[in-house]
C-alpha atoms as a PDB file:
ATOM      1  CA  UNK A   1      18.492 -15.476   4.144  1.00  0.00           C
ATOM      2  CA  UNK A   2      18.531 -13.027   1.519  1.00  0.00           C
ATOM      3  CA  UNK A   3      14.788 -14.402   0.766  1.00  0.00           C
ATOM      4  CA  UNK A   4      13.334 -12.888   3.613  1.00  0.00           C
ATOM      5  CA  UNK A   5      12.273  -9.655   3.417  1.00  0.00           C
ATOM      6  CA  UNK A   6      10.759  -7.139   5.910  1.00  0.00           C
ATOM      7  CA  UNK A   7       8.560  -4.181   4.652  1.00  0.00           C
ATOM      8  CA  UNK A   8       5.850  -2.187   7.306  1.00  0.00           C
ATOM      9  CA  UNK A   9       3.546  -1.903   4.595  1.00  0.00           C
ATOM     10  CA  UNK A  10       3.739  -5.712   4.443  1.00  0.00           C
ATOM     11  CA  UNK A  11       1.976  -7.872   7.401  1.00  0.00           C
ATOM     12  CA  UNK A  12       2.843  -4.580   9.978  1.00  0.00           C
ATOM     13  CA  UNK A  13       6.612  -5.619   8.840  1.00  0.00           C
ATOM     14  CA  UNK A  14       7.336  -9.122  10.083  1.00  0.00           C
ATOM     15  CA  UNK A  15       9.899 -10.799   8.112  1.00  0.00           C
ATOM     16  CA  UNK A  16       7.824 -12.319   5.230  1.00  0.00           C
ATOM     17  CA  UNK A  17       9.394 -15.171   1.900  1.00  0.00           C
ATOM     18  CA  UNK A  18      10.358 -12.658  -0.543  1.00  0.00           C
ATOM     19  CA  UNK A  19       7.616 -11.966  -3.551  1.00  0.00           C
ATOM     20  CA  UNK A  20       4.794 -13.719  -0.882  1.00  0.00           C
ATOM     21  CA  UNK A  21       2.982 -12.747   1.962  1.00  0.00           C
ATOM     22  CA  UNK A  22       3.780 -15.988   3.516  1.00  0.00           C
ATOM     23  CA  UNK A  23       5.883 -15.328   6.943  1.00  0.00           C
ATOM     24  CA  UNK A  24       8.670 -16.829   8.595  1.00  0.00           C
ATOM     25  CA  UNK A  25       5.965 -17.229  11.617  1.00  0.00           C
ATOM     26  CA  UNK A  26       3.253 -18.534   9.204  1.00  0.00           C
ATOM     27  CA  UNK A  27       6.055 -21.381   7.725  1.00  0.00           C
ATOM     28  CA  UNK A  28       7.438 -22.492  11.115  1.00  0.00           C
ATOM     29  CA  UNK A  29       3.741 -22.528  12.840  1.00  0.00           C
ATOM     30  CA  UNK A  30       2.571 -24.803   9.626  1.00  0.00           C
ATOM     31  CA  UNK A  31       5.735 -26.905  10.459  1.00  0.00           C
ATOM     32  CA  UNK A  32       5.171 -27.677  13.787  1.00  0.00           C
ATOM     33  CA  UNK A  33       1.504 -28.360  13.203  1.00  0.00           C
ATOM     34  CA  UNK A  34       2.834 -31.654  11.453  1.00  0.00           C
ATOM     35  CA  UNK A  35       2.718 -30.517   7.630  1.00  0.00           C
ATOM     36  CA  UNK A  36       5.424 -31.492   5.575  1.00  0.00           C
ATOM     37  CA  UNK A  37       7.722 -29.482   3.420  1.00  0.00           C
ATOM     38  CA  UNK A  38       6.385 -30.747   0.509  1.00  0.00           C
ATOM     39  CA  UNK A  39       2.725 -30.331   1.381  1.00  0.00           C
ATOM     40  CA  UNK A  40       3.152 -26.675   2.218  1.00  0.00           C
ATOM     41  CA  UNK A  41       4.407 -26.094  -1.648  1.00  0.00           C
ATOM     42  CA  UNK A  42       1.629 -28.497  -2.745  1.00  0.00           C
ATOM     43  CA  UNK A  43      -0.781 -25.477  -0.631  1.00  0.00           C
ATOM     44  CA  UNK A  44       1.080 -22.604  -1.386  1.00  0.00           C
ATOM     45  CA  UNK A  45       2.237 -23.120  -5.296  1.00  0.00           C
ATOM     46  CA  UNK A  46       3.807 -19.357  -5.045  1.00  0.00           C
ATOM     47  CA  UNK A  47       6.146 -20.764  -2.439  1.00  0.00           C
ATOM     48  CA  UNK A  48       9.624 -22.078  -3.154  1.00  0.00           C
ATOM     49  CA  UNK A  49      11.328 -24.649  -1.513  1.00  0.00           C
ATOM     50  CA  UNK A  50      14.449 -22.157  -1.505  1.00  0.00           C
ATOM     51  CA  UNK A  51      12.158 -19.618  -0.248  1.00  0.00           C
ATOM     52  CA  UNK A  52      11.028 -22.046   2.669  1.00  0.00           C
ATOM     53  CA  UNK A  53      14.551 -23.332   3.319  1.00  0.00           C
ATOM     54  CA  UNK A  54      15.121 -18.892   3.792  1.00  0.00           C
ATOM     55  CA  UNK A  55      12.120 -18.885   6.054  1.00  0.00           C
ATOM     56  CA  UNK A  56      14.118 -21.611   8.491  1.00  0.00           C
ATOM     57  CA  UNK A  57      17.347 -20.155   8.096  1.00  0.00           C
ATOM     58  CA  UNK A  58      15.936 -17.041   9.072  1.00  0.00           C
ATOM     59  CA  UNK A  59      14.274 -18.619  12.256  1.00  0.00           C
ATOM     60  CA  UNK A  60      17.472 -20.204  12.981  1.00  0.00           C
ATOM     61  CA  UNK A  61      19.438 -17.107  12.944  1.00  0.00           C
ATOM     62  CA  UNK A  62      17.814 -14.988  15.031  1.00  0.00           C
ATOM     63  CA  UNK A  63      17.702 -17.985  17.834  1.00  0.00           C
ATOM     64  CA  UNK A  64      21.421 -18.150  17.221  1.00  0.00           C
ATOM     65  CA  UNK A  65      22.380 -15.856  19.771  1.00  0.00           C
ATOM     66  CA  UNK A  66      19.522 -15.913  22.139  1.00  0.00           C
ATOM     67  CA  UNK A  67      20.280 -16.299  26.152  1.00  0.00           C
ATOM     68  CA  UNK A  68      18.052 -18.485  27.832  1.00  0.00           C
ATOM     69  CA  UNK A  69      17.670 -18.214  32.027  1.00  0.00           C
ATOM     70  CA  UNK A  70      16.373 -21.545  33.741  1.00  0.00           C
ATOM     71  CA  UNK A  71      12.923 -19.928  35.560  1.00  0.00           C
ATOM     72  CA  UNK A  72      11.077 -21.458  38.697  1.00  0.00           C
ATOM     73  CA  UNK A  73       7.445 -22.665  38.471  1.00  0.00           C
ATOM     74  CA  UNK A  74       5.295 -20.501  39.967  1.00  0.00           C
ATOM     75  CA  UNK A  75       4.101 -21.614  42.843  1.00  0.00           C
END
């Protein structure tokens, strides 16, 4: 994870690939849209795939130790 960075001056300071102003949110929201790995560095030339591969590990990490509750619908 040591390519993620966070700096306030930087995107209000969310966790961003080091030497980009691509973020971790940015990457995984691109992901899930259906893009692959390799056609987000096709996109984003300044992005590395160890810089992406950060990005996830990042994401993973701070899910690591999340608690999740089971919630009712509303009614």
């Amino acid at each position: 994870m040591s390519r993620i960075v966070s700096d306030p001056g930087v995107l209000g300071g969310k966790p961003v690939i080091e030497g980009t102003r691509i973020s971790v949110e940015f990457v995984l929201e691109l992901l899930a849209s259906g893009m692959s790995e390799t056609e987000i560095l096709e996109d984003y030339p300044h992005l590395t795939p160890e810089g992406l591969r950060g990005g996830l590990a990042y994401a993973a990490q701070v899910f690591h130790n999340e608690v999740y509750l089971e919630l009712d619908a509303a009614s």
